[in-house]
PDB file of N, CA and C in Angstrom:
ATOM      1  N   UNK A   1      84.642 140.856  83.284  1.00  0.00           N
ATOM      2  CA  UNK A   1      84.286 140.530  84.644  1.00  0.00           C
ATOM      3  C   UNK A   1      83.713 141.773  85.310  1.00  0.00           C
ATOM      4  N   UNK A   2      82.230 141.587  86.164  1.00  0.00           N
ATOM      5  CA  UNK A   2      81.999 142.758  86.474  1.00  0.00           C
ATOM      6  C   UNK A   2      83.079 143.217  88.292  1.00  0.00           C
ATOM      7  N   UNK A   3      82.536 144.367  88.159  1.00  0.00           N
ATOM      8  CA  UNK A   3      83.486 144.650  89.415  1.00  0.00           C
ATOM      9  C   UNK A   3      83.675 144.670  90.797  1.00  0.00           C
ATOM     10  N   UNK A   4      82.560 144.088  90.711  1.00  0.00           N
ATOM     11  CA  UNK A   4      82.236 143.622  92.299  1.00  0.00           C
ATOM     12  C   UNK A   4      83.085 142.285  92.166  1.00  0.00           C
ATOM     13  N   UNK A   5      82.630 141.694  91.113  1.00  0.00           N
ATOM     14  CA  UNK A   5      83.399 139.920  90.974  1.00  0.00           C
ATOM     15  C   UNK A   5      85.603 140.536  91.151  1.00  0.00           C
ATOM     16  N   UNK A   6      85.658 141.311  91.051  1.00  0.00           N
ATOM     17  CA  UNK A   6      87.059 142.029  90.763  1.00  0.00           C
ATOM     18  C   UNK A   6      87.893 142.584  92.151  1.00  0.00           C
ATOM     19  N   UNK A   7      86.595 142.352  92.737  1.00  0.00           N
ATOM     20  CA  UNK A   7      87.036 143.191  94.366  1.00  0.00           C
ATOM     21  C   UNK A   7      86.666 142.218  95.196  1.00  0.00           C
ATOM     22  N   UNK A   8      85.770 140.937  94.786  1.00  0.00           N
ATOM     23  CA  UNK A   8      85.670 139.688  95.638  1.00  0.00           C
ATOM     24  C   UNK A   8      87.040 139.050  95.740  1.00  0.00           C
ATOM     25  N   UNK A   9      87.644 138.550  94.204  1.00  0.00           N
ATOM     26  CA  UNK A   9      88.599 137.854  94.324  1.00  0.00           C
ATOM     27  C   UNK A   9      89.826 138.918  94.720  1.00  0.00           C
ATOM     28  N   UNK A  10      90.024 139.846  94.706  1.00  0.00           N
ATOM     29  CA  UNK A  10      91.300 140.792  95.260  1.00  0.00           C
ATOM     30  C   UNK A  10      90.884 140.384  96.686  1.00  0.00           C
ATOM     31  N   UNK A  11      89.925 140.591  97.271  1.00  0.00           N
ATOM     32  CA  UNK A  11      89.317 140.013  98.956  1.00  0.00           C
ATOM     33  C   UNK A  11      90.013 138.496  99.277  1.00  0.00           C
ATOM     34  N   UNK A  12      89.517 138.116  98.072  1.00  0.00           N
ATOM     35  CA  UNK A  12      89.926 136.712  98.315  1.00  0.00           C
ATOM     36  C   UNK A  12      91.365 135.912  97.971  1.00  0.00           C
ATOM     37  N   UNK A  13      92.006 136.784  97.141  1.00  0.00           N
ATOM     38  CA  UNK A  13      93.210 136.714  97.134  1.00  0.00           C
ATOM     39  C   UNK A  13      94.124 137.084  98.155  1.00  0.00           C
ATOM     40  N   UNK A  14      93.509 138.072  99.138  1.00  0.00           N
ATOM     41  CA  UNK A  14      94.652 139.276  99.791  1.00  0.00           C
ATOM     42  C   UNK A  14      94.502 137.441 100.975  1.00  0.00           C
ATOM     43  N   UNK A  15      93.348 137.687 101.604  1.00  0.00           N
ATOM     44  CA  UNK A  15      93.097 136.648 102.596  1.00  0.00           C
ATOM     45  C   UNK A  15      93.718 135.116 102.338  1.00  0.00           C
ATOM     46  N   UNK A  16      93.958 134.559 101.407  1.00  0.00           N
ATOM     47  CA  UNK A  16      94.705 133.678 100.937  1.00  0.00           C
ATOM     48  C   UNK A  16      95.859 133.896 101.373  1.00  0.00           C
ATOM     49  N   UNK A  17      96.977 135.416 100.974  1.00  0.00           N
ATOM     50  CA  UNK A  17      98.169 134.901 101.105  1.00  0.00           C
ATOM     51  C   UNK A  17      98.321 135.650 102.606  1.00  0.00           C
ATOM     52  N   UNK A  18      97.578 135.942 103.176  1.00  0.00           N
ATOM     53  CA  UNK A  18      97.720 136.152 104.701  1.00  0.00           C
ATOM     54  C   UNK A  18      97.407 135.140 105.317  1.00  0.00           C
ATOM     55  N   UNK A  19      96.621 133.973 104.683  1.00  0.00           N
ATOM     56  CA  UNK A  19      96.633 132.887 105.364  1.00  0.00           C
ATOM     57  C   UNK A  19      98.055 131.832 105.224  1.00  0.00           C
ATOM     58  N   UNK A  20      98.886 132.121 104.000  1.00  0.00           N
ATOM     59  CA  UNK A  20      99.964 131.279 103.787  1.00  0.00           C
ATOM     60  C   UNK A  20     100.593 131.688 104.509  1.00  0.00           C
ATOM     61  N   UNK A  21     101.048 133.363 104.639  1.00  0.00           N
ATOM     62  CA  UNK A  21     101.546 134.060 105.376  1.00  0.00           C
ATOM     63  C   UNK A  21     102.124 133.833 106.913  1.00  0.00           C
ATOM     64  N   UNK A  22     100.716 133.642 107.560  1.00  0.00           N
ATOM     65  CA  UNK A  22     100.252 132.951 109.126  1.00  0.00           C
ATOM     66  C   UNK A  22     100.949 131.552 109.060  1.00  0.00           C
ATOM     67  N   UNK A  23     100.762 130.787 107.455  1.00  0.00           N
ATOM     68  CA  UNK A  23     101.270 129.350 108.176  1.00  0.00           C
ATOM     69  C   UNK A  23     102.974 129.035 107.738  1.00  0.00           C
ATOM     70  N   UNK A  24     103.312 130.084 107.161  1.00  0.00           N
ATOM     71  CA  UNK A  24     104.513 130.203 107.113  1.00  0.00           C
ATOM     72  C   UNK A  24     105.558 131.007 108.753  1.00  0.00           C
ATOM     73  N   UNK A  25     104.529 131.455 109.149  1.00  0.00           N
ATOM     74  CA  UNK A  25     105.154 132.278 110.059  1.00  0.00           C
ATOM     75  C   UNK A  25     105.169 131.180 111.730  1.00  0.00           C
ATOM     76  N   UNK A  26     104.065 130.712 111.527  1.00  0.00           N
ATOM     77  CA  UNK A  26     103.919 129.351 112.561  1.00  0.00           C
ATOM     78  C   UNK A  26     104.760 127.793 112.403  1.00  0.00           C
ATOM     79  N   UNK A  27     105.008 127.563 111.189  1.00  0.00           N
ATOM     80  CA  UNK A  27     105.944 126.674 110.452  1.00  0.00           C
ATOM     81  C   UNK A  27     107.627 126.998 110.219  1.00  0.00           C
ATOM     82  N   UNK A  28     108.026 128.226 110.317  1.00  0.00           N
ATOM     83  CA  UNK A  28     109.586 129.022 110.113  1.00  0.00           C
ATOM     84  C   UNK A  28     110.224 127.819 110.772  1.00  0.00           C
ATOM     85  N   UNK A  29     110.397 127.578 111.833  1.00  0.00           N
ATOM     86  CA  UNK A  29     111.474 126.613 112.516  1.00  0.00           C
ATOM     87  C   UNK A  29     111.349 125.123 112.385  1.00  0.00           C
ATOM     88  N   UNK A  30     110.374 124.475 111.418  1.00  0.00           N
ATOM     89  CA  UNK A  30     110.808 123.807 111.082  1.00  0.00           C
ATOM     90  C   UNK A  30     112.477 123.507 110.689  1.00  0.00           C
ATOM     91  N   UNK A  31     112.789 121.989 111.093  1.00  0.00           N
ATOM     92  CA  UNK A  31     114.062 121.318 110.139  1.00  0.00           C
ATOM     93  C   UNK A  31     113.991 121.061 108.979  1.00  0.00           C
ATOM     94  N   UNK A  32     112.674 120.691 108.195  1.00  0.00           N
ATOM     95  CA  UNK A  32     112.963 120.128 106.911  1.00  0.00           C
ATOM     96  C   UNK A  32     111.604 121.508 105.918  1.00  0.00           C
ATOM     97  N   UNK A  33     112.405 122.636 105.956  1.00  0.00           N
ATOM     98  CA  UNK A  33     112.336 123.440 105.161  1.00  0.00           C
ATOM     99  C   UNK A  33     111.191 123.026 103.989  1.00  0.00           C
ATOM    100  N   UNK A  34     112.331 122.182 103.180  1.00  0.00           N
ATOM    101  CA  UNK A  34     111.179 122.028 101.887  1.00  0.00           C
ATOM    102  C   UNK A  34     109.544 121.225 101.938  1.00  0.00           C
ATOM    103  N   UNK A  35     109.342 120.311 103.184  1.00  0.00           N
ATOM    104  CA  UNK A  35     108.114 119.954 103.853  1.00  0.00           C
ATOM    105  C   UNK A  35     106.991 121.158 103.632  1.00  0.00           C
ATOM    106  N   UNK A  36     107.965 122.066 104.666  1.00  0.00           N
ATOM    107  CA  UNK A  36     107.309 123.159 104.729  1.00  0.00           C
ATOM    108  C   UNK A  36     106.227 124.259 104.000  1.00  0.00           C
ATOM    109  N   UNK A  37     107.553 124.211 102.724  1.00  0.00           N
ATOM    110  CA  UNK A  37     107.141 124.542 101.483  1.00  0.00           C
ATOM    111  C   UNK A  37     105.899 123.874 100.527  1.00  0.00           C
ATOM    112  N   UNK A  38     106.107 122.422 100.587  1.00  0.00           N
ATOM    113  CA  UNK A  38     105.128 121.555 100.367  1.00  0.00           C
ATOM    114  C   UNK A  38     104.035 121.964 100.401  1.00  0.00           C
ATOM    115  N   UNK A  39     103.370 122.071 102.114  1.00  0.00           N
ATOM    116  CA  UNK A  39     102.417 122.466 102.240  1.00  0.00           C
ATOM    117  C   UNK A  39     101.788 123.622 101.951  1.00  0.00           C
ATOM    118  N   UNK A  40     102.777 124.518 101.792  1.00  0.00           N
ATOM    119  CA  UNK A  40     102.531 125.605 101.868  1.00  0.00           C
ATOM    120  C   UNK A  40     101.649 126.496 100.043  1.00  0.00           C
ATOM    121  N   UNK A  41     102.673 125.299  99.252  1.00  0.00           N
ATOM    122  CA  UNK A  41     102.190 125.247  97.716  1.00  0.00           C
ATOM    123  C   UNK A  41     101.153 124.599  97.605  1.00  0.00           C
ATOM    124  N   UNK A  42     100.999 123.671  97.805  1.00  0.00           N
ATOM    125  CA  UNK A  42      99.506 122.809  97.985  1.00  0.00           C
ATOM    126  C   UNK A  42      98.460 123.662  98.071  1.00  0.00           C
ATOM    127  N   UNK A  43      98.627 124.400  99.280  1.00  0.00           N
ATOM    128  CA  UNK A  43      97.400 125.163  99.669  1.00  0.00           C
ATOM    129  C   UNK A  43      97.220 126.511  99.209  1.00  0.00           C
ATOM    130  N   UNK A  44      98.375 127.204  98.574  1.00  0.00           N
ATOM    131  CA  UNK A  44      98.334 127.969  97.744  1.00  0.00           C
ATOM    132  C   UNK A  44      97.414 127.556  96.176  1.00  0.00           C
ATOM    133  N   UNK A  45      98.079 126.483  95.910  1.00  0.00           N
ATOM    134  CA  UNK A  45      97.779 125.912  94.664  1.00  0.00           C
ATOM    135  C   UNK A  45      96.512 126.028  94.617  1.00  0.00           C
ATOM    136  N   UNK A  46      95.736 124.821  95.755  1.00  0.00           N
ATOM    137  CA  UNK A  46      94.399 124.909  95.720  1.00  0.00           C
ATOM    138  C   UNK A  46      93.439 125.764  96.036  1.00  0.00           C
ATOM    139  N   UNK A  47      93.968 127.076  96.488  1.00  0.00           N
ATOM    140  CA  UNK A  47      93.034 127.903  97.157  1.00  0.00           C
ATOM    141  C   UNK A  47      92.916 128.784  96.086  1.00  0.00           C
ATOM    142  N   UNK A  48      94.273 129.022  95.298  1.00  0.00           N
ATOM    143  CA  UNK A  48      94.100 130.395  94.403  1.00  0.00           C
ATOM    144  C   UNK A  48      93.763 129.541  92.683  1.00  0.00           C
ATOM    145  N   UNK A  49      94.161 128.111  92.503  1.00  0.00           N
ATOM    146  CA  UNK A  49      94.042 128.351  90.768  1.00  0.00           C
ATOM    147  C   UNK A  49      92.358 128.534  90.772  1.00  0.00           C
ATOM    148  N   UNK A  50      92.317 129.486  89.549  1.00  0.00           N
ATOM    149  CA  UNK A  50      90.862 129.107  89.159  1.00  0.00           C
ATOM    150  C   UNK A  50      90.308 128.601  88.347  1.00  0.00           C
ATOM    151  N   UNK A  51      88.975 128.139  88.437  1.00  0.00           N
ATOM    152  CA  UNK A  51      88.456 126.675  87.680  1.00  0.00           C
ATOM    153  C   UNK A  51      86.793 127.775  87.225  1.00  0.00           C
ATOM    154  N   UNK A  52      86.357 127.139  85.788  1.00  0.00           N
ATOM    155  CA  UNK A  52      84.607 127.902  85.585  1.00  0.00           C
ATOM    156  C   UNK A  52      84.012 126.405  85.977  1.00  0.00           C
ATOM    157  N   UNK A  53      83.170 127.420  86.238  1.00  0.00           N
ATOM    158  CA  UNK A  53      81.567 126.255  87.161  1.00  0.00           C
ATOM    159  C   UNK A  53      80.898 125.677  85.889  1.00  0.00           C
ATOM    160  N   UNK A  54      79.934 125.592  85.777  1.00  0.00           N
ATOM    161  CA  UNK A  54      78.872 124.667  85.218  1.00  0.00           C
ATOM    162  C   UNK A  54      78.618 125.247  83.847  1.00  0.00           C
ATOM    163  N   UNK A  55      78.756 126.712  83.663  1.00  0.00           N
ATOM    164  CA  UNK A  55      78.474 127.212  82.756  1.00  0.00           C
ATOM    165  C   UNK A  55      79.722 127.520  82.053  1.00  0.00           C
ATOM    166  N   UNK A  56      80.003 127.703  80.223  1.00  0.00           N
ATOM    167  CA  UNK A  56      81.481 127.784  79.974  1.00  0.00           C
ATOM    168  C   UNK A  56      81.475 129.551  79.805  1.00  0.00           C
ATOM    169  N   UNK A  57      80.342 130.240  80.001  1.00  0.00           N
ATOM    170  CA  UNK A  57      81.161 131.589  80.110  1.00  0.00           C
ATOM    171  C   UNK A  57      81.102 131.938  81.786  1.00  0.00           C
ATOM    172  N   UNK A  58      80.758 131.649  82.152  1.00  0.00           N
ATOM    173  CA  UNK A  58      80.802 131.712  83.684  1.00  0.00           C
ATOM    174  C   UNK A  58      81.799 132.457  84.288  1.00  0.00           C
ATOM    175  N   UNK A  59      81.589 133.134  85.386  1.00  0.00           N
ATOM    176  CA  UNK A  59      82.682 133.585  85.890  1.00  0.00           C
ATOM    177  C   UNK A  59      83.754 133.000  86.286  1.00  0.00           C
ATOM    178  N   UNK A  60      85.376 132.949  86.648  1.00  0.00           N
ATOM    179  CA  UNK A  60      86.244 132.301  87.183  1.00  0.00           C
ATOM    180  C   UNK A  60      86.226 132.230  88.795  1.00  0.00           C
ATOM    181  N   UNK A  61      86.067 131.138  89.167  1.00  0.00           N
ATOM    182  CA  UNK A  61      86.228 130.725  90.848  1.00  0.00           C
ATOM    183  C   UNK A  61      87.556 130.290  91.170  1.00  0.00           C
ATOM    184  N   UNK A  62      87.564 130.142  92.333  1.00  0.00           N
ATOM    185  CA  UNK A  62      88.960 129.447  92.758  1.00  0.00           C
ATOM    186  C   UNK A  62      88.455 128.176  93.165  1.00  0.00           C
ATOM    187  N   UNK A  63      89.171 127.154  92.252  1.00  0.00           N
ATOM    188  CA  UNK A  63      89.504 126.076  92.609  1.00  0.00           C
ATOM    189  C   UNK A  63      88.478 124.797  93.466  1.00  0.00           C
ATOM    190  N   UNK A  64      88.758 125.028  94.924  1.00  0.00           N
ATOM    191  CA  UNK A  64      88.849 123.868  96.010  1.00  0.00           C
ATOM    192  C   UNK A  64      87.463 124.499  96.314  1.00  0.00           C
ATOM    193  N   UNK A  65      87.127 125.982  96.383  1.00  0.00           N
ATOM    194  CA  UNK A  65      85.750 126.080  96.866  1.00  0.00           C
ATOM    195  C   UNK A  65      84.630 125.698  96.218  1.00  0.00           C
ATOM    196  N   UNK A  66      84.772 125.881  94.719  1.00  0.00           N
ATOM    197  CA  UNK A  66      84.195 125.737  93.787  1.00  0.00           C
ATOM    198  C   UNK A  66      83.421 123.727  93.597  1.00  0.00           C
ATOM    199  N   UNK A  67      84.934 123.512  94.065  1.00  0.00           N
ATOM    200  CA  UNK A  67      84.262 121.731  93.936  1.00  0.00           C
ATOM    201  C   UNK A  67      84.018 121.406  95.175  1.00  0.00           C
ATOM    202  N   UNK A  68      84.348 122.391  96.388  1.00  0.00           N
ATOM    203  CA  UNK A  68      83.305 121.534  97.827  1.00  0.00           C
ATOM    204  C   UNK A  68      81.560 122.239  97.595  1.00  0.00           C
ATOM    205  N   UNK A  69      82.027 123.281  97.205  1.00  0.00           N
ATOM    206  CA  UNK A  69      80.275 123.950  96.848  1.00  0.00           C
ATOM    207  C   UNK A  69      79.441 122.683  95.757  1.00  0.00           C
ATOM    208  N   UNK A  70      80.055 122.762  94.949  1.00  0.00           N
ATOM    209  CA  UNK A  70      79.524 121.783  93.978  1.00  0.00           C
ATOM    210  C   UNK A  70      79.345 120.354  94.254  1.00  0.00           C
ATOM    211  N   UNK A  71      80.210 119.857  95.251  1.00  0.00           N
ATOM    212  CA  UNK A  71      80.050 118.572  95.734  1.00  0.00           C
ATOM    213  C   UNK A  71      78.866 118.329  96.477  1.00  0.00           C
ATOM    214  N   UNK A  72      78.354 119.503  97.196  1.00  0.00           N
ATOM    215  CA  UNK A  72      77.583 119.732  98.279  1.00  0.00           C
ATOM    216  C   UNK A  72      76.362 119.521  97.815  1.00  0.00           C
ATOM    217  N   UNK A  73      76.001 120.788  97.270  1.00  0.00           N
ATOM    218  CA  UNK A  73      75.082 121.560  96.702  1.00  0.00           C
ATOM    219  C   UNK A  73      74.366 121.215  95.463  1.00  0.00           C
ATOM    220  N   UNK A  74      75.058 120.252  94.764  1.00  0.00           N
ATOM    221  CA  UNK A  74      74.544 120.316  93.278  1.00  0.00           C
ATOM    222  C   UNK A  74      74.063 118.972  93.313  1.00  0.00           C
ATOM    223  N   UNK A  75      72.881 118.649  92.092  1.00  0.00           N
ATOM    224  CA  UNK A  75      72.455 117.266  92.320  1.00  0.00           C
ATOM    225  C   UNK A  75      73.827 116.044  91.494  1.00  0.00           C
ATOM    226  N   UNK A  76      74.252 116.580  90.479  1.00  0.00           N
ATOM    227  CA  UNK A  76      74.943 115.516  89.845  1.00  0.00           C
ATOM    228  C   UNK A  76      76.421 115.932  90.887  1.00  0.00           C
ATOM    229  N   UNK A  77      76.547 116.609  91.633  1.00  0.00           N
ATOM    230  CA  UNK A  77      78.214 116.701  92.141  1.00  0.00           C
ATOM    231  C   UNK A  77      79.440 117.114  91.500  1.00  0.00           C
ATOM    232  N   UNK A  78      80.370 117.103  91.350  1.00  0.00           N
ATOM    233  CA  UNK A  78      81.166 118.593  91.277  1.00  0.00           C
ATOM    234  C   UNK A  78      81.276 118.113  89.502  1.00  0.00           C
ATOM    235  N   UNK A  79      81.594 119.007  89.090  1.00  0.00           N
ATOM    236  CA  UNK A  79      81.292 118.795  87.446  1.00  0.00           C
ATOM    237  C   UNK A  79      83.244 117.942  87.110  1.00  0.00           C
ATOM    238  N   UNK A  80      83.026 117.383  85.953  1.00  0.00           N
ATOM    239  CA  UNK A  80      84.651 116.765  85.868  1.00  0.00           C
ATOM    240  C   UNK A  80      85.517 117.471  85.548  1.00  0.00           C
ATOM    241  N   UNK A  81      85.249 118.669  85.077  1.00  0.00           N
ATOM    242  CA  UNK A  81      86.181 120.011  84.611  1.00  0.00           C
ATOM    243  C   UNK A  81      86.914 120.417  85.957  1.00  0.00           C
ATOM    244  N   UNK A  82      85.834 120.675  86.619  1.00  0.00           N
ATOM    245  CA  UNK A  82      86.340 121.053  88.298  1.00  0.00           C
ATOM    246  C   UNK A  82      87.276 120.434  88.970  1.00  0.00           C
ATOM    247  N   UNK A  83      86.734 118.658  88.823  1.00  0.00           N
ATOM    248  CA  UNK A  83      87.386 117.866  89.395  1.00  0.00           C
ATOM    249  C   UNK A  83      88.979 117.404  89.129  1.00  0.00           C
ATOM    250  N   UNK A  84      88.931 117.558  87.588  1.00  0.00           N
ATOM    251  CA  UNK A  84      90.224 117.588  86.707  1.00  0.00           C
ATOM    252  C   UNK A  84      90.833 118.810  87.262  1.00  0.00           C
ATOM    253  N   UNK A  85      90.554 119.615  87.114  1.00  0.00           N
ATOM    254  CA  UNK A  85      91.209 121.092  87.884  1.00  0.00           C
ATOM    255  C   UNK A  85      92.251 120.586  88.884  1.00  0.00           C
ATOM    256  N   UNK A  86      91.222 119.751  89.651  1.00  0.00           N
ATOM    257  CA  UNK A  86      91.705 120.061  91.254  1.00  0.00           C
ATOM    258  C   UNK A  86      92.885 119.320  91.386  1.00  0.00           C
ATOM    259  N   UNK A  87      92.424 118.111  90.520  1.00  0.00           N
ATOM    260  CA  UNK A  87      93.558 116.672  90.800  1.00  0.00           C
ATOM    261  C   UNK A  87      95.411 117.337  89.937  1.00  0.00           C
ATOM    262  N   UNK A  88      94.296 117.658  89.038  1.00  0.00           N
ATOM    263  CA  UNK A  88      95.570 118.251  88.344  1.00  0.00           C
ATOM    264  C   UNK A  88      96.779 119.801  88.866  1.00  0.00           C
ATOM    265  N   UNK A  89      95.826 120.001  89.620  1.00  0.00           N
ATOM    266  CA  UNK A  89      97.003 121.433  90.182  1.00  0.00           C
ATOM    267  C   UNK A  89      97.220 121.526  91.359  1.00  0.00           C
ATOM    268  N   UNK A  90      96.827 120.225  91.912  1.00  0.00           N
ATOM    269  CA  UNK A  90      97.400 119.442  93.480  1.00  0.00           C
ATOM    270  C   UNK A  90      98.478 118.413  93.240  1.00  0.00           C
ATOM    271  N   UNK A  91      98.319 118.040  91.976  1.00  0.00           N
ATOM    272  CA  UNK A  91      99.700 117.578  91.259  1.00  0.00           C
ATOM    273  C   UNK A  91     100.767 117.790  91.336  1.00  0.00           C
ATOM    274  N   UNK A  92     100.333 119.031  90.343  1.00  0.00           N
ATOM    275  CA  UNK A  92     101.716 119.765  89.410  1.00  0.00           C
ATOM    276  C   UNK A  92     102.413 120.543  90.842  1.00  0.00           C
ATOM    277  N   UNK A  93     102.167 120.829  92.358  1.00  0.00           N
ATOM    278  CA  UNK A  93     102.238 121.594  92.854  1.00  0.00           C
ATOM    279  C   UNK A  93     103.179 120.158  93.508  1.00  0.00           C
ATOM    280  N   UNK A  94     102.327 119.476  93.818  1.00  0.00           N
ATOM    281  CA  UNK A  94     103.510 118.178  94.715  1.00  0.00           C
ATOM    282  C   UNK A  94     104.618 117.704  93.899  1.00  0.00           C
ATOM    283  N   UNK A  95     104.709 117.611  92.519  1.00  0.00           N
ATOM    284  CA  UNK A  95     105.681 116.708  91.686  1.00  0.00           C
ATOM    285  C   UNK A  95     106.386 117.854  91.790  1.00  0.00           C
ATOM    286  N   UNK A  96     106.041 119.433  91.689  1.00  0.00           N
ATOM    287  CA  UNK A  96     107.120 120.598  91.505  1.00  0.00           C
ATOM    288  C   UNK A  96     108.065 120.586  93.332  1.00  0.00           C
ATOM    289  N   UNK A  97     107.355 120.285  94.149  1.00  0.00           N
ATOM    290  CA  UNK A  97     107.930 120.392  95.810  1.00  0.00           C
ATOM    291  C   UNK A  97     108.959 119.020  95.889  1.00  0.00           C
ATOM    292  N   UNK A  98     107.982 118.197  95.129  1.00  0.00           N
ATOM    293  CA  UNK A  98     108.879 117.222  95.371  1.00  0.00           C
ATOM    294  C   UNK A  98     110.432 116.824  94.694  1.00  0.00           C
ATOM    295  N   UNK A  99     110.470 117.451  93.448  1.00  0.00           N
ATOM    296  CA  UNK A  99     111.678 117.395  92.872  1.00  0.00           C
ATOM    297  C   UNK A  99     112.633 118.709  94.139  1.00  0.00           C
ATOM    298  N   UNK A 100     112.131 119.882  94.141  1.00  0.00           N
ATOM    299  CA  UNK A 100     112.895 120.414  94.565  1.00  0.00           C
ATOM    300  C   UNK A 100     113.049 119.856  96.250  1.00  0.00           C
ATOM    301  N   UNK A 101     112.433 118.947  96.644  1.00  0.00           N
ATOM    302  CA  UNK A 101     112.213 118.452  98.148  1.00  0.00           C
ATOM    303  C   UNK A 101     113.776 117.176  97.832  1.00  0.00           C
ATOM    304  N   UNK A 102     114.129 116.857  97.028  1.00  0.00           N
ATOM    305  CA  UNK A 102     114.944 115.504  96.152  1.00  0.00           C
ATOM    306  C   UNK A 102     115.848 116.229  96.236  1.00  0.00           C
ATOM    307  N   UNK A 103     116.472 117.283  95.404  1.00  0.00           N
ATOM    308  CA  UNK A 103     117.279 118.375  94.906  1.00  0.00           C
ATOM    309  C   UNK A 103     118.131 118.736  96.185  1.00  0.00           C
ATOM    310  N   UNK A 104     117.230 119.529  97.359  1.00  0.00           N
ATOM    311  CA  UNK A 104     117.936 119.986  98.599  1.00  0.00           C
ATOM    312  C   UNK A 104     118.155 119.009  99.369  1.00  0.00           C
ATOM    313  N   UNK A 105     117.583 117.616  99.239  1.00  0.00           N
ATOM    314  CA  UNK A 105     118.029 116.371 100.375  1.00  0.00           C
ATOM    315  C   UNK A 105     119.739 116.427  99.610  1.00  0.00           C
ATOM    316  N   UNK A 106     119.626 116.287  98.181  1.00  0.00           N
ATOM    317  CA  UNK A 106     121.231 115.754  97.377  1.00  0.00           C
ATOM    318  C   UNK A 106     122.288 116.633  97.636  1.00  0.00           C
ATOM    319  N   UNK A 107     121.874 117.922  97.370  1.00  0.00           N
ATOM    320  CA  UNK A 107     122.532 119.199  98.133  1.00  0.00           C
ATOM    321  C   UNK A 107     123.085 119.215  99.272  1.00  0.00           C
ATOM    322  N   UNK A 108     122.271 119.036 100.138  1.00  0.00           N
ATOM    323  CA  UNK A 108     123.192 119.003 101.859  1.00  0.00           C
ATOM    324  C   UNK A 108     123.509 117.478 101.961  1.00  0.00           C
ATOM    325  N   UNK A 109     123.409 116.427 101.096  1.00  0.00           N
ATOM    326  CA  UNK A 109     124.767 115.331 101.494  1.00  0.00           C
ATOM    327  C   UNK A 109     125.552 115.604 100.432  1.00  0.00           C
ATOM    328  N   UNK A 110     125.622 116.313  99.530  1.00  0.00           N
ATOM    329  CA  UNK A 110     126.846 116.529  98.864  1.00  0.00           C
ATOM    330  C   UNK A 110     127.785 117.479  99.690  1.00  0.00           C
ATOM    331  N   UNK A 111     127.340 118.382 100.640  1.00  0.00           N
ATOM    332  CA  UNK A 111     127.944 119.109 101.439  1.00  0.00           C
ATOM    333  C   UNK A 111     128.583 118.760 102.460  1.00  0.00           C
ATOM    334  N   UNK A 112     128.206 117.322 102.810  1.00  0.00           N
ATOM    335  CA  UNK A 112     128.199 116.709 104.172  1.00  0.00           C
ATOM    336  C   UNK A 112     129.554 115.469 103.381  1.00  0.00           C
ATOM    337  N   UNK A 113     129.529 115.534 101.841  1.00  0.00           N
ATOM    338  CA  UNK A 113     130.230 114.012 100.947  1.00  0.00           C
ATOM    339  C   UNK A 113     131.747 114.536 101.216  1.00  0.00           C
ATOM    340  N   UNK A 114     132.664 115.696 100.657  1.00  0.00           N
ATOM    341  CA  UNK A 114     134.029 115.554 100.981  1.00  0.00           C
ATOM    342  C   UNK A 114     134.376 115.678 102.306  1.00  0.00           C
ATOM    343  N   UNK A 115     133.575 115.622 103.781  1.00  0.00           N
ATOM    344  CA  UNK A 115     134.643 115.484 105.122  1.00  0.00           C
ATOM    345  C   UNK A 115     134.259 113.999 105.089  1.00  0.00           C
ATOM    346  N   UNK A 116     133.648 112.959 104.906  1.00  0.00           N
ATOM    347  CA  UNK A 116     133.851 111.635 105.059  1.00  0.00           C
ATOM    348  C   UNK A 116     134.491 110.786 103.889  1.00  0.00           C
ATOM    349  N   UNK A 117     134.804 111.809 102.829  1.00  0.00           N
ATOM    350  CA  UNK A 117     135.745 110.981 101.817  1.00  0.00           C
ATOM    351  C   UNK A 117     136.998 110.775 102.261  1.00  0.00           C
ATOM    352  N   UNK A 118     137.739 111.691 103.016  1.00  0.00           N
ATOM    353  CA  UNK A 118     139.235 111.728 103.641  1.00  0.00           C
ATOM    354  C   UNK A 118     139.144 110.871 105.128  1.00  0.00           C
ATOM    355  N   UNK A 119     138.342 110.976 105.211  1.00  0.00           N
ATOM    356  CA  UNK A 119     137.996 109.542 107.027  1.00  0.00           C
ATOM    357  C   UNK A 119     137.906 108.659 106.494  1.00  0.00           C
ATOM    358  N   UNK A 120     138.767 107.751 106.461  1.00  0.00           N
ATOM    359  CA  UNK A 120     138.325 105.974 106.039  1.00  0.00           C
ATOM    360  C   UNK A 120     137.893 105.606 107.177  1.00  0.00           C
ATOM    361  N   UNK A 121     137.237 106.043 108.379  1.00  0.00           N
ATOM    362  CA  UNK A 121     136.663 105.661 109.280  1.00  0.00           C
ATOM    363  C   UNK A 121     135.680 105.858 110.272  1.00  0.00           C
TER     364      UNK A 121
END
C-alpha cells in the first residue's frame, strides 16, 4: 500500500472513532445500554470494515463509502462483492449486539428473580 493510501485511512480511521466517540458521549444516559451499543457497532462496523472495489488488486476501502460511491457513480452500480460486504458485516455486528442485547435483558431479571420468589404476592 502506498503511503499516502496509509495516512488516508489512519485520517480516516482516527475520524471514525471520534465520531463513535461523540455518539457515545451524547448517548451515555441512555436506560437500555445495550441499544446503545447496537448502534454504536453498526456504525463502527460499517464505517471501518474494508471491502476492494472493482479491481481484485485494488486498494482496500472502507466499506459503506465504497458502495454509496459505487452506487452513485458507476454505470452497472455497486459491484456484489461490495454489496455482500456490506449486508454481511451489518449482520454479524447486529446478531453479535443482539445476543449480547438477550444476555443482559436475562441478567437483570435474574437479579430482579430471588426477591419475588419469597413474595407469594
Amino acid at each position: 500500500m502506498a503511503e499516502e493510501f496509509k495516512l488516508a485511512w489512519a485520517v480516516y480511521a482516527g475520524g471514525v472513532v471520534v465520531l463513535l466517540a461523540a455518539g457515545w458521549w451524547f448517548m451515555r444516559n441512555w436506560n437500555w445500554s445495550w441499544l446503545r451499543n447496537l448502534f454504536l457497532l453498526e456504525a463502527a462496523t460499517l464505517l471501518l470494515v474494508p471491502a476492494r472495489g472493482t479491481t481484485a488488486d485494488g486498494p482496500l476501502s472502507p466499506v459503506l463509502p465504497l458502495f454509496v460511491y459505487q452506487t452513485i457513480f458507476e454505470d452497472e452500480g455497486a459491484s456484489p462483492e461490495v454489496a455482500a460486504t456490506l449486508v454481511f458485516s451489518a449482520a454479524g455486528a447486529f446478531a453479535v449486539m443482539l445476543v449480547v442485547g438477550i444476555i443482559m435483558l436475562m441478567m437483570r431479571r435474574r437479579k430482579d428473580r430471588p426477591m419475588t420468589e419469597n413474595d407469594q404476592y
